[in-house]
PDB file of N, CA and C in Angstrom:
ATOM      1  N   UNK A   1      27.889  12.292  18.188  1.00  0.00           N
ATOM      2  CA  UNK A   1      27.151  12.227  19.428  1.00  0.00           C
ATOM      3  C   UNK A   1      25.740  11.710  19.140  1.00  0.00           C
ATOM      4  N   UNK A   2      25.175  10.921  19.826  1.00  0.00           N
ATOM      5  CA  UNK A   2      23.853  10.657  19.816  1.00  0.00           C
ATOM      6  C   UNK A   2      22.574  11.301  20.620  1.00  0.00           C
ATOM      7  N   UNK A   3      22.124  11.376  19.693  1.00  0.00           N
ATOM      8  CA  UNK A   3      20.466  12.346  20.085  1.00  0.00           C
ATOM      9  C   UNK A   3      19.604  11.572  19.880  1.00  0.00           C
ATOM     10  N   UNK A   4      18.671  11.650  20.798  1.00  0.00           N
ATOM     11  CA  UNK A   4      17.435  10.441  21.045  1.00  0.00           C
ATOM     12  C   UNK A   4      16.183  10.803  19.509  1.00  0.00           C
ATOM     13  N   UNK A   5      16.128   9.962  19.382  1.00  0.00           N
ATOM     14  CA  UNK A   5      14.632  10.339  18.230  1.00  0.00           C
ATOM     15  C   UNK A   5      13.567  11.027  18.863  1.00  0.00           C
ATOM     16  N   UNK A   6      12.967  11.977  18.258  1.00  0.00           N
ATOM     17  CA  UNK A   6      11.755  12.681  18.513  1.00  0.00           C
ATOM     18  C   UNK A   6      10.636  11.723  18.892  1.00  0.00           C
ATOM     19  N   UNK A   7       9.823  11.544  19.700  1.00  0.00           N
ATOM     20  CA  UNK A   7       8.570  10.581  19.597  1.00  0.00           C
ATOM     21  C   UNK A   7       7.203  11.258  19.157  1.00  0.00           C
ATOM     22  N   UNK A   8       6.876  11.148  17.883  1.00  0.00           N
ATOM     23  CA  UNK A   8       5.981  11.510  17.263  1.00  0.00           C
ATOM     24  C   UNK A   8       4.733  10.968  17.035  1.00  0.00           C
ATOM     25  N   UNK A   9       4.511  10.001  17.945  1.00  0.00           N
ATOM     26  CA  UNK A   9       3.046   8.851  18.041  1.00  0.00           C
ATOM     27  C   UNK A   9       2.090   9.780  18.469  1.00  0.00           C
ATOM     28  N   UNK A  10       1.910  10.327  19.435  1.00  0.00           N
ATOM     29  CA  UNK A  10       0.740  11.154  20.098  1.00  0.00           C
ATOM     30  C   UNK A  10       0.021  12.151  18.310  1.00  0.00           C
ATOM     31  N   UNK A  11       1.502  12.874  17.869  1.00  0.00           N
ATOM     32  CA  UNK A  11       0.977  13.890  16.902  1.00  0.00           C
ATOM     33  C   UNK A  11       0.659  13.246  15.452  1.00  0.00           C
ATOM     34  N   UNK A  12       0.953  11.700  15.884  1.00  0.00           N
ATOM     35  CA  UNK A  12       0.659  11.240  14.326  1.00  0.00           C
ATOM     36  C   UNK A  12      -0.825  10.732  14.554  1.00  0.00           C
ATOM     37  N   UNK A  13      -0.950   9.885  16.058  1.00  0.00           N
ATOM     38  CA  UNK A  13      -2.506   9.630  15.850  1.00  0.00           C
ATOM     39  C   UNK A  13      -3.554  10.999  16.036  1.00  0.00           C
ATOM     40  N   UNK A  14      -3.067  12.049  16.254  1.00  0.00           N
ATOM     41  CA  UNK A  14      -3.625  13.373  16.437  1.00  0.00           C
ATOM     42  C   UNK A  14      -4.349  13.758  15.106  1.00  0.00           C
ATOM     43  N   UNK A  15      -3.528  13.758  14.025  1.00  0.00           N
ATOM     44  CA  UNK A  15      -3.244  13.412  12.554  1.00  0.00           C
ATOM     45  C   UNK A  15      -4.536  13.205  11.690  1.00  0.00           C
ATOM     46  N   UNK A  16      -3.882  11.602  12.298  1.00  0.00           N
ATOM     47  CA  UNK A  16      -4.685  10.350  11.251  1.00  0.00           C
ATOM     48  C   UNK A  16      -6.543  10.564  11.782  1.00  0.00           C
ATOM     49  N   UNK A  17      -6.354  10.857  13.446  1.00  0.00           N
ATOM     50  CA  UNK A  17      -7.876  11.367  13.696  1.00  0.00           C
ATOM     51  C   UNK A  17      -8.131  12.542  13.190  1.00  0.00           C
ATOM     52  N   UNK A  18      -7.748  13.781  13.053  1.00  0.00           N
ATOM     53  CA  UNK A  18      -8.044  14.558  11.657  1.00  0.00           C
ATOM     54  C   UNK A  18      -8.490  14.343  10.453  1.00  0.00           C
ATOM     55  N   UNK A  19      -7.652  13.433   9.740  1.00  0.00           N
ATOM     56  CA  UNK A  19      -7.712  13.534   8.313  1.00  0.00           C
ATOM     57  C   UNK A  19      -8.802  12.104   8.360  1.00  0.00           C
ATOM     58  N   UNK A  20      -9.437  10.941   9.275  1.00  0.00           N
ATOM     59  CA  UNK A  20     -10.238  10.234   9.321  1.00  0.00           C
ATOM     60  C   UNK A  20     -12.025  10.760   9.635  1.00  0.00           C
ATOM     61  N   UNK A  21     -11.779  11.478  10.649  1.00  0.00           N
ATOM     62  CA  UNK A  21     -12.834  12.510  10.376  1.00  0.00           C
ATOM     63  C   UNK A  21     -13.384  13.887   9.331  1.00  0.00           C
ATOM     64  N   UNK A  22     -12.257  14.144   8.488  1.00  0.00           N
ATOM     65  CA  UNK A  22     -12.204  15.082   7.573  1.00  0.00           C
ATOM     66  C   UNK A  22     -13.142  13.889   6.431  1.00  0.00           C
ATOM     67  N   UNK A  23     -12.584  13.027   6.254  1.00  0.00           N
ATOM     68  CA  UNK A  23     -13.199  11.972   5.495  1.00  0.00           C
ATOM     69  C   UNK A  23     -14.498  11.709   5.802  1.00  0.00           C
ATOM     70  N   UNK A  24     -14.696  11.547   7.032  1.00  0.00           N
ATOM     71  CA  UNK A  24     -16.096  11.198   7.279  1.00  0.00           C
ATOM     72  C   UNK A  24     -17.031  12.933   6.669  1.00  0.00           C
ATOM     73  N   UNK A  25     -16.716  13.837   7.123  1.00  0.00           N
ATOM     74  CA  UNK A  25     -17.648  14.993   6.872  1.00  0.00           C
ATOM     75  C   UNK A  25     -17.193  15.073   5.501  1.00  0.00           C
ATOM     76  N   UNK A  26     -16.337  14.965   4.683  1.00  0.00           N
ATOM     77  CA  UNK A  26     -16.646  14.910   3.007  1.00  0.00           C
ATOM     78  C   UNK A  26     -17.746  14.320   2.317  1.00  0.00           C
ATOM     79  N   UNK A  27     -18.159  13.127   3.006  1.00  0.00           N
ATOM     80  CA  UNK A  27     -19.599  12.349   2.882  1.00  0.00           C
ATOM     81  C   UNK A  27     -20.657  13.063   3.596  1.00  0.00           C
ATOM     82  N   UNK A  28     -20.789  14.493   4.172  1.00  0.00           N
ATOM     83  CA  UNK A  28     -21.856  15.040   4.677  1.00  0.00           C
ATOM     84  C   UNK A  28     -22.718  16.002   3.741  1.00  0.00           C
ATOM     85  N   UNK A  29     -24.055  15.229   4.384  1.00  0.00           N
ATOM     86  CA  UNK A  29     -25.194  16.054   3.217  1.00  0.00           C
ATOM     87  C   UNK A  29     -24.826  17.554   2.546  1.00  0.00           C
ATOM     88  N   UNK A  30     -24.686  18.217   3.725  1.00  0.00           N
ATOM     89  CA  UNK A  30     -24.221  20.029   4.082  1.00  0.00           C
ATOM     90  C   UNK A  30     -23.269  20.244   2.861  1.00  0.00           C
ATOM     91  N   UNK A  31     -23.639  21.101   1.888  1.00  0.00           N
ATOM     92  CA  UNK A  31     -22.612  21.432   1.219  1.00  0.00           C
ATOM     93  C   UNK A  31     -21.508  22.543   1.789  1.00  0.00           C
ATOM     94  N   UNK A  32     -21.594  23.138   2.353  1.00  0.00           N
ATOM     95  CA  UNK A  32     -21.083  23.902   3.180  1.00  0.00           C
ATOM     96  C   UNK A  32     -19.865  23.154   4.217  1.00  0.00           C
ATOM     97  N   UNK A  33     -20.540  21.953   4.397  1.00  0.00           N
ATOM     98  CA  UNK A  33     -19.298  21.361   5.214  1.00  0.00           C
ATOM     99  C   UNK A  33     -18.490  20.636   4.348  1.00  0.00           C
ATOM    100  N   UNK A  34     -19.363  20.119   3.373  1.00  0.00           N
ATOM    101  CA  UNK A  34     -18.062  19.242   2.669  1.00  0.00           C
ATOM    102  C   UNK A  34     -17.055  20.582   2.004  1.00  0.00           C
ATOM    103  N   UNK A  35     -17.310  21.467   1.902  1.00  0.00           N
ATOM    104  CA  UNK A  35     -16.478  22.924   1.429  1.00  0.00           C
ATOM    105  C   UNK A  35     -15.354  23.129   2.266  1.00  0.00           C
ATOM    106  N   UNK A  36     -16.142  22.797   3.246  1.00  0.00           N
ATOM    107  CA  UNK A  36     -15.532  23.011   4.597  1.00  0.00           C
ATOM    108  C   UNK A  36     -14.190  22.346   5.101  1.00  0.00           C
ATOM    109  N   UNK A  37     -13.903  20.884   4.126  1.00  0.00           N
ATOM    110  CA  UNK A  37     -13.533  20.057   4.662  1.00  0.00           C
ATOM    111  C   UNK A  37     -11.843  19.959   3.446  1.00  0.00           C
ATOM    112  N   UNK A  38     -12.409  20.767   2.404  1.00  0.00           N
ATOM    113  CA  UNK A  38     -11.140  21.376   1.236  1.00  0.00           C
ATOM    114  C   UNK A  38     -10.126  22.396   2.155  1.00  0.00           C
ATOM    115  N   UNK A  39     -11.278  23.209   2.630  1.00  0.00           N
ATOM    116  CA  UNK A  39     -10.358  24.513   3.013  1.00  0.00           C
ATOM    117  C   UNK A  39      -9.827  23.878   4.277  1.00  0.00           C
ATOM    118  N   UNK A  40     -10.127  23.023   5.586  1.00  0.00           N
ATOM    119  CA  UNK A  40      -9.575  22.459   6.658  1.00  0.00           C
ATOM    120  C   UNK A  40      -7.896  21.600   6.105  1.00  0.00           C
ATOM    121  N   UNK A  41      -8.702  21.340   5.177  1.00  0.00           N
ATOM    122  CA  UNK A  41      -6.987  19.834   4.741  1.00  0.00           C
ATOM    123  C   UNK A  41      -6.245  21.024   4.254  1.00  0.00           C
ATOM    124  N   UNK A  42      -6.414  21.614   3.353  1.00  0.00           N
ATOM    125  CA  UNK A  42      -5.816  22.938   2.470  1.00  0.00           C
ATOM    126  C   UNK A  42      -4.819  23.335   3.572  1.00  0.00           C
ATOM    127  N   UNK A  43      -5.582  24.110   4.761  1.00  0.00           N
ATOM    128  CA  UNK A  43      -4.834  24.553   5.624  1.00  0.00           C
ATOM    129  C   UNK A  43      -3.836  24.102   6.574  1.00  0.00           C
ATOM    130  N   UNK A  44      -4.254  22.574   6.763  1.00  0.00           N
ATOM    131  CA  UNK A  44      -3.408  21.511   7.534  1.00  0.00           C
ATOM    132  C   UNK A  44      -1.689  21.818   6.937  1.00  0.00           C
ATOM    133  N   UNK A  45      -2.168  20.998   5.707  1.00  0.00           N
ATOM    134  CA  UNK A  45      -1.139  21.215   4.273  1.00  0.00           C
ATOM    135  C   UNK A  45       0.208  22.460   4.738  1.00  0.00           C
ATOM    136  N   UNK A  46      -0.715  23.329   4.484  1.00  0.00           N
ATOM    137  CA  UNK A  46      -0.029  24.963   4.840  1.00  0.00           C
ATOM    138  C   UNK A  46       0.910  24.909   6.462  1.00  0.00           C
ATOM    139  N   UNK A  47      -0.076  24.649   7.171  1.00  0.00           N
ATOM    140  CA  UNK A  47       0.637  24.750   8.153  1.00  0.00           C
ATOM    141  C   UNK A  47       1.990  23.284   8.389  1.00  0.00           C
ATOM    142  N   UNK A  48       1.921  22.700   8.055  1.00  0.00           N
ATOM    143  CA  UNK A  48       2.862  21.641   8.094  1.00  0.00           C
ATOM    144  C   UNK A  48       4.192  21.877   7.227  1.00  0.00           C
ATOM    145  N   UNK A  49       3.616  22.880   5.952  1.00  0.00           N
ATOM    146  CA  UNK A  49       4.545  23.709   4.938  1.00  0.00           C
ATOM    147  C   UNK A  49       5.340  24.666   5.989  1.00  0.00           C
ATOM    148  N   UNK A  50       4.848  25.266   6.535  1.00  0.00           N
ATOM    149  CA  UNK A  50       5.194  26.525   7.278  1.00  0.00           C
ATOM    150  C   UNK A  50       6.220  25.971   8.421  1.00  0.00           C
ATOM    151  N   UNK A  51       5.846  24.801   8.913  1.00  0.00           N
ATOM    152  CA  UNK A  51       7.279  23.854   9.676  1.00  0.00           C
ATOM    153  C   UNK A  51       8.020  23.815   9.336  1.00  0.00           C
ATOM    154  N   UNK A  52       7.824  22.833   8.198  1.00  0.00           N
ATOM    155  CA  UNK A  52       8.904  22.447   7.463  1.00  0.00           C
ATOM    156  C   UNK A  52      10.059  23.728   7.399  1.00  0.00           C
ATOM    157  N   UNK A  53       9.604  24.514   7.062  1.00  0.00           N
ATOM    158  CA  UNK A  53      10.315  26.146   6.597  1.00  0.00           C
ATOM    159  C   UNK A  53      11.189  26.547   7.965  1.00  0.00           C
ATOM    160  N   UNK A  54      10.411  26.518   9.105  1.00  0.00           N
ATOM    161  CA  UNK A  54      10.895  27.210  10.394  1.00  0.00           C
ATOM    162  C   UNK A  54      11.881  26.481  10.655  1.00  0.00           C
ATOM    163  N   UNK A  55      11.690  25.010  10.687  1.00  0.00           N
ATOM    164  CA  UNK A  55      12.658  24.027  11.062  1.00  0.00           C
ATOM    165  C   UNK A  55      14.108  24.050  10.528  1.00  0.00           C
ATOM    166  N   UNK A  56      13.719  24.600   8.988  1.00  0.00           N
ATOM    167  CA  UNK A  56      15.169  24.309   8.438  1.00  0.00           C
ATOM    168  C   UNK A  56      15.892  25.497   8.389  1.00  0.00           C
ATOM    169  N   UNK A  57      15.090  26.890   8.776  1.00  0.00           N
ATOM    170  CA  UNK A  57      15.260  27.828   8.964  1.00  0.00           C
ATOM    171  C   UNK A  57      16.059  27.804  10.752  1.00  0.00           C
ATOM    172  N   UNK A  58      15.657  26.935  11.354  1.00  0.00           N
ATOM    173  CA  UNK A  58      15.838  26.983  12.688  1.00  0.00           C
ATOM    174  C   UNK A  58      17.728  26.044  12.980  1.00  0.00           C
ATOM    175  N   UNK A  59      17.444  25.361  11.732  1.00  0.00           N
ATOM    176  CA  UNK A  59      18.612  24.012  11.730  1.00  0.00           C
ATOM    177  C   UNK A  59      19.689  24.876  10.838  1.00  0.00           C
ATOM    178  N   UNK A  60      19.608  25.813  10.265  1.00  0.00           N
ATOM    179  CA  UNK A  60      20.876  27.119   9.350  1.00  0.00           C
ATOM    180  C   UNK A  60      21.243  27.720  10.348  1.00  0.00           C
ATOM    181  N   UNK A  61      20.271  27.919  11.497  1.00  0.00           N
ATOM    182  CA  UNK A  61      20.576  29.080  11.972  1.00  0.00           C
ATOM    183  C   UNK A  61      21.503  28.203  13.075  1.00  0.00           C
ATOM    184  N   UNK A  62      20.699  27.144  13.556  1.00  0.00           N
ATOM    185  CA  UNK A  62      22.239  26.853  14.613  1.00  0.00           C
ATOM    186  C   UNK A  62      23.548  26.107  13.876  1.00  0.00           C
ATOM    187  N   UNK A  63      23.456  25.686  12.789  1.00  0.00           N
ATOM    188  CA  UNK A  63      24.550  25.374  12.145  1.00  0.00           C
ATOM    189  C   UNK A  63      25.391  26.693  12.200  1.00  0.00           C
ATOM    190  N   UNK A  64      25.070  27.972  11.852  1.00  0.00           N
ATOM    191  CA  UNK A  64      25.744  29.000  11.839  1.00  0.00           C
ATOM    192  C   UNK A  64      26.409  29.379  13.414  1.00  0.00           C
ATOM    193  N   UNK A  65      25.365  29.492  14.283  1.00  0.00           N
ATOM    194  CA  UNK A  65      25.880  29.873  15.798  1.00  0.00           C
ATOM    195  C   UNK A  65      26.922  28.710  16.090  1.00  0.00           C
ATOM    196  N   UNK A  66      26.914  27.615  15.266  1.00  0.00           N
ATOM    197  CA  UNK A  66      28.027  26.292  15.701  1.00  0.00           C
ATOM    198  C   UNK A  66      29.136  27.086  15.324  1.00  0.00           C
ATOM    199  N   UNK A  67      29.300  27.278  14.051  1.00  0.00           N
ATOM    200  CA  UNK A  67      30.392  27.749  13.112  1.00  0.00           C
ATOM    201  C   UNK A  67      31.267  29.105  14.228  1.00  0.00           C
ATOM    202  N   UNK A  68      30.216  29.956  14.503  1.00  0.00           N
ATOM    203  CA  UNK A  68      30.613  30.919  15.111  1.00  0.00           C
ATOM    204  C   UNK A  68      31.442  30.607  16.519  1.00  0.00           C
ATOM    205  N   UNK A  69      30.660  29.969  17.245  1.00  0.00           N
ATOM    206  CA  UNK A  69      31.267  29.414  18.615  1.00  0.00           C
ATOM    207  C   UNK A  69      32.160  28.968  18.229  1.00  0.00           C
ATOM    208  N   UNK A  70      32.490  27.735  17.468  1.00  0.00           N
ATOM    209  CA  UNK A  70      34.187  27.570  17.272  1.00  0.00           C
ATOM    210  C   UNK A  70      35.349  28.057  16.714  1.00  0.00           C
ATOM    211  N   UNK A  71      34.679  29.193  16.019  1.00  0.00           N
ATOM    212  CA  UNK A  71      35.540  30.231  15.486  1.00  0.00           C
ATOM    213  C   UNK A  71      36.163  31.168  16.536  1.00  0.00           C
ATOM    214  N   UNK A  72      35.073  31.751  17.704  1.00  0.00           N
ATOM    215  CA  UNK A  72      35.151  32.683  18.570  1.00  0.00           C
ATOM    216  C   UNK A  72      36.411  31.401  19.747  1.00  0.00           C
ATOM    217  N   UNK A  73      36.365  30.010  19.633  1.00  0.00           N
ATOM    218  CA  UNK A  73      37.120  29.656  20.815  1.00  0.00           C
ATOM    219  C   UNK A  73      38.366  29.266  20.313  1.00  0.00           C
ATOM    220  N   UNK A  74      39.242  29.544  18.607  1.00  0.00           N
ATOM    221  CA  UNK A  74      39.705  29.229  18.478  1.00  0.00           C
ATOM    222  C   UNK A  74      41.420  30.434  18.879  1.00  0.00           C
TER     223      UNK A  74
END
Protein backbone atom coordinates (compact mmCIF):
# COMPACT_ATOMS: atom_id res chain seq x y z
CA UNK A 1 0.00 0.00 0.00
CA UNK A 2 1.21 3.43 -0.49
CA UNK A 3 1.75 6.13 2.13
CA UNK A 4 2.43 9.64 1.16
CA UNK A 5 5.99 10.97 2.34
CA UNK A 6 6.16 13.07 5.41
CA UNK A 7 6.84 16.82 4.29
CA UNK A 8 9.63 17.92 6.30
CA UNK A 9 10.63 21.45 4.62
CA UNK A 10 9.02 23.78 7.22
CA UNK A 11 11.12 21.62 10.16
CA UNK A 12 14.22 21.46 8.13
CA UNK A 13 14.38 25.25 7.40
CA UNK A 14 13.30 25.60 11.19
CA UNK A 15 16.65 23.66 11.64
CA UNK A 16 19.11 25.11 9.40
CA UNK A 17 17.78 28.68 11.02
CA UNK A 18 18.88 27.24 14.35
CA UNK A 19 22.03 25.82 13.75
CA UNK A 20 22.84 29.23 11.31
CA UNK A 21 22.24 31.42 14.12
CA UNK A 22 23.89 29.10 16.72
CA UNK A 23 26.90 29.85 14.40
CA UNK A 24 26.51 33.32 14.34
CA UNK A 25 26.48 33.63 18.45
CA UNK A 26 29.62 31.17 18.59
CA UNK A 27 31.43 34.33 17.13
CA UNK A 28 29.93 36.42 20.12
CA UNK A 29 32.17 38.52 22.33
CA UNK A 30 30.05 37.08 25.64
CA UNK A 31 31.71 34.16 26.84
CA UNK A 32 28.78 33.04 28.41
CA UNK A 33 26.95 32.90 25.18
CA UNK A 34 29.34 31.27 23.15
CA UNK A 35 28.97 28.49 26.28
CA UNK A 36 25.76 28.95 25.63
CA UNK A 37 25.74 27.91 22.21
CA UNK A 38 27.64 24.08 23.17
CA UNK A 39 24.98 23.38 25.63
CA UNK A 40 21.93 24.68 22.95
CA UNK A 41 23.40 22.23 19.93
CA UNK A 42 24.25 19.53 22.79
CA UNK A 43 20.66 19.59 23.56
CA UNK A 44 19.20 19.83 19.99
CA UNK A 45 21.41 16.56 19.45
CA UNK A 46 19.56 14.94 22.54
CA UNK A 47 16.39 15.76 21.67
CA UNK A 48 16.44 14.51 18.06
CA UNK A 49 18.17 11.24 19.91
CA UNK A 50 15.12 10.97 22.02
CA UNK A 51 12.90 10.75 18.53
CA UNK A 52 14.67 8.74 17.00
CA UNK A 53 14.02 6.27 20.15
CA UNK A 54 10.13 7.08 20.44
CA UNK A 55 9.70 6.55 16.80
CA UNK A 56 11.10 3.19 16.64
CA UNK A 57 9.71 2.50 19.84
CA UNK A 58 6.37 3.72 18.35
CA UNK A 59 6.99 1.58 14.82
CA UNK A 60 7.55 -2.12 17.35
CA UNK A 61 4.81 -1.24 18.93
CA UNK A 62 2.40 -1.09 15.95
CA UNK A 63 4.18 -3.80 14.17
CA UNK A 64 3.12 -5.83 17.24
CA UNK A 65 -0.72 -4.52 17.47
CA UNK A 66 -0.49 -5.61 13.45
CA UNK A 67 0.64 -9.10 14.43
CA UNK A 68 -2.04 -9.22 17.06
CA UNK A 69 -5.05 -8.00 14.95
CA UNK A 70 -4.41 -10.69 12.49
CA UNK A 71 -3.95 -13.24 14.81
CA UNK A 72 -7.20 -12.20 16.81
CA UNK A 73 -9.16 -12.30 13.03
CA UNK A 74 -7.86 -15.44 12.14
Amino acid sequence: MWQPQEDNTYNDLRENSIRQWLEDMSRHEDVAVRGGVKVTAEYLEDLKKQIRQLEEKCALKDAYLKKMKEKAGQ
